[in-house]
C-alpha atoms as a PDB file:
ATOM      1  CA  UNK A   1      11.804  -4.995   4.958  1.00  0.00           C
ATOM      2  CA  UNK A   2       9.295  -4.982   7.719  1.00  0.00           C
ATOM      3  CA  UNK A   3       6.167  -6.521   5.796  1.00  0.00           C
ATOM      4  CA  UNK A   4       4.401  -3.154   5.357  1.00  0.00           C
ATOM      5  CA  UNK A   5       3.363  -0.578   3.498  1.00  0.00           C
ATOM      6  CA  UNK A   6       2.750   3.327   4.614  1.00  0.00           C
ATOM      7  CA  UNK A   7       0.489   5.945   3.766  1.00  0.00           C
ATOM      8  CA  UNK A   8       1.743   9.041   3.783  1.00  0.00           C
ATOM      9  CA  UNK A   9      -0.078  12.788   3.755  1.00  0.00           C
ATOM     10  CA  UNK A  10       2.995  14.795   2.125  1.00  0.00           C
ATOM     11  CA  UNK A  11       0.623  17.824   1.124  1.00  0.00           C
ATOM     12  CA  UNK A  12       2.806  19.424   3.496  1.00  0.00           C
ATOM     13  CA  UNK A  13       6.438  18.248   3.070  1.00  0.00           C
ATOM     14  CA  UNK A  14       7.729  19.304   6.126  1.00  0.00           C
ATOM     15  CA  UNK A  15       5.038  17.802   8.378  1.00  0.00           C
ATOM     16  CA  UNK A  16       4.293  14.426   6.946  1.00  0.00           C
ATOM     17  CA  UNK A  17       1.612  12.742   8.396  1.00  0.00           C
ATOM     18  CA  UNK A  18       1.327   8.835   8.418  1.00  0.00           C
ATOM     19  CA  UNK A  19      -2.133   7.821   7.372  1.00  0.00           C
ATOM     20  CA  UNK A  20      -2.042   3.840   7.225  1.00  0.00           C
ATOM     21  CA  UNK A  21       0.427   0.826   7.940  1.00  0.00           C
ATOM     22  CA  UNK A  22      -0.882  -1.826   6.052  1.00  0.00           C
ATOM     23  CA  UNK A  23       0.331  -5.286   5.749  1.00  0.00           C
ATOM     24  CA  UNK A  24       1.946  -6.247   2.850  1.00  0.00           C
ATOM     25  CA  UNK A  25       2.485  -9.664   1.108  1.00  0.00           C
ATOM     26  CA  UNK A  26       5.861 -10.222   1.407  1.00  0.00           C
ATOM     27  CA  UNK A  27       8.697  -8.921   3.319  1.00  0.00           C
ATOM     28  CA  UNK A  28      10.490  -6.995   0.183  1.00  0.00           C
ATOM     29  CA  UNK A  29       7.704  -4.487  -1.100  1.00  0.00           C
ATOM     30  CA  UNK A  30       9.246  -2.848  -4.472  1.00  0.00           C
ATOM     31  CA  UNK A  31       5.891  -1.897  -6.405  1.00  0.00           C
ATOM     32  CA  UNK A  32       3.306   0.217  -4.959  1.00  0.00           C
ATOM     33  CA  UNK A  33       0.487   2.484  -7.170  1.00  0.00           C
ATOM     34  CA  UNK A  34      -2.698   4.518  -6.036  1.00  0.00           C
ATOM     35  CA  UNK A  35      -5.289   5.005  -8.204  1.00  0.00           C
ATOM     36  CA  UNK A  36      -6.221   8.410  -9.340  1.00  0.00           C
ATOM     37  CA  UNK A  37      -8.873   9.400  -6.966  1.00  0.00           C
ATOM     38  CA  UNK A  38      -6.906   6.666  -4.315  1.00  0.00           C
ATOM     39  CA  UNK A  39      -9.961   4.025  -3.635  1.00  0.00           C
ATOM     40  CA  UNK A  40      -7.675   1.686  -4.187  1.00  0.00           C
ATOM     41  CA  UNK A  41      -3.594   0.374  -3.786  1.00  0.00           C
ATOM     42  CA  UNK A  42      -1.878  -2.145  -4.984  1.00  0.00           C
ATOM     43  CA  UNK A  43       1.362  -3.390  -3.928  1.00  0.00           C
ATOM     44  CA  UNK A  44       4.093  -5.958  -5.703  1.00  0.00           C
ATOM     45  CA  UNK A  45       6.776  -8.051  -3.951  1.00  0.00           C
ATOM     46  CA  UNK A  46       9.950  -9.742  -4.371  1.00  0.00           C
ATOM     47  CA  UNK A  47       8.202 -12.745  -4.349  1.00  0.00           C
ATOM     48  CA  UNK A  48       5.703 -11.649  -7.407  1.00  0.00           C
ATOM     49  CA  UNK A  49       2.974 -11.255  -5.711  1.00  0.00           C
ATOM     50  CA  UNK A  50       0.290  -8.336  -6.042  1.00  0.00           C
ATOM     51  CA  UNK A  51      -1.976  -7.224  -3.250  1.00  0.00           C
ATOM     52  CA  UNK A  52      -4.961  -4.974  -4.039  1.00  0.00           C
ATOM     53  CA  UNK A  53      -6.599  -2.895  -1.358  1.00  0.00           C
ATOM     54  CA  UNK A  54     -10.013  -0.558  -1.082  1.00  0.00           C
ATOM     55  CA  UNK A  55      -8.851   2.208   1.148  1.00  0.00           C
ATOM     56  CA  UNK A  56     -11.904   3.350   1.424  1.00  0.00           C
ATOM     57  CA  UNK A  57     -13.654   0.571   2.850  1.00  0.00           C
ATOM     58  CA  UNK A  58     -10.187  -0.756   4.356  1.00  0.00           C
ATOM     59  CA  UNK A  59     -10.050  -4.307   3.302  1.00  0.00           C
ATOM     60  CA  UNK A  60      -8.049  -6.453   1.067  1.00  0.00           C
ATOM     61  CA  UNK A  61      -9.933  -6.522  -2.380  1.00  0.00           C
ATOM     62  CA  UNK A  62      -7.679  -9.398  -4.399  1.00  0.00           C
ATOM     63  CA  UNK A  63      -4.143 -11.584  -3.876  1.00  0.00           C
ATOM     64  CA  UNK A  64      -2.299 -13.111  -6.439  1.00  0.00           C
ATOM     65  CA  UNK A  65      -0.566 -16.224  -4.831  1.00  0.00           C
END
């Protein structure tokens, strides 16, 4: 509910790390998926919307409006 999404280290449950806080496109995130070697994220609103992200390169790749 705070426009963001958050990247999480869990390798180690009991000492989660936050990696990122990235913006997302709406206030209601509900969608989010990493792909397999995690370049990339992409996130779905409420508002059916997708964001895609490279992580890598930390920039917005693609919105759907």
């Amino acid at each position: 509910m705070d426009k963001t999404v958050r990247l999480w280290d869990v390798s180690d449950l009991k000492n989660a790390t936050l990696l990122a806080t990235l913006e997302a496109n709406t206030p209601l995130v509900f969608g989010v998926a990493i792909s397999p070697h995690g370049q990339w994220l992409a996130s779905a609103g409420w508002d059916n919307k997708v964001k895609a992200r490279d992580l890598a390169a930390a920039r917005e790749l693609w919105f759907q409006p």
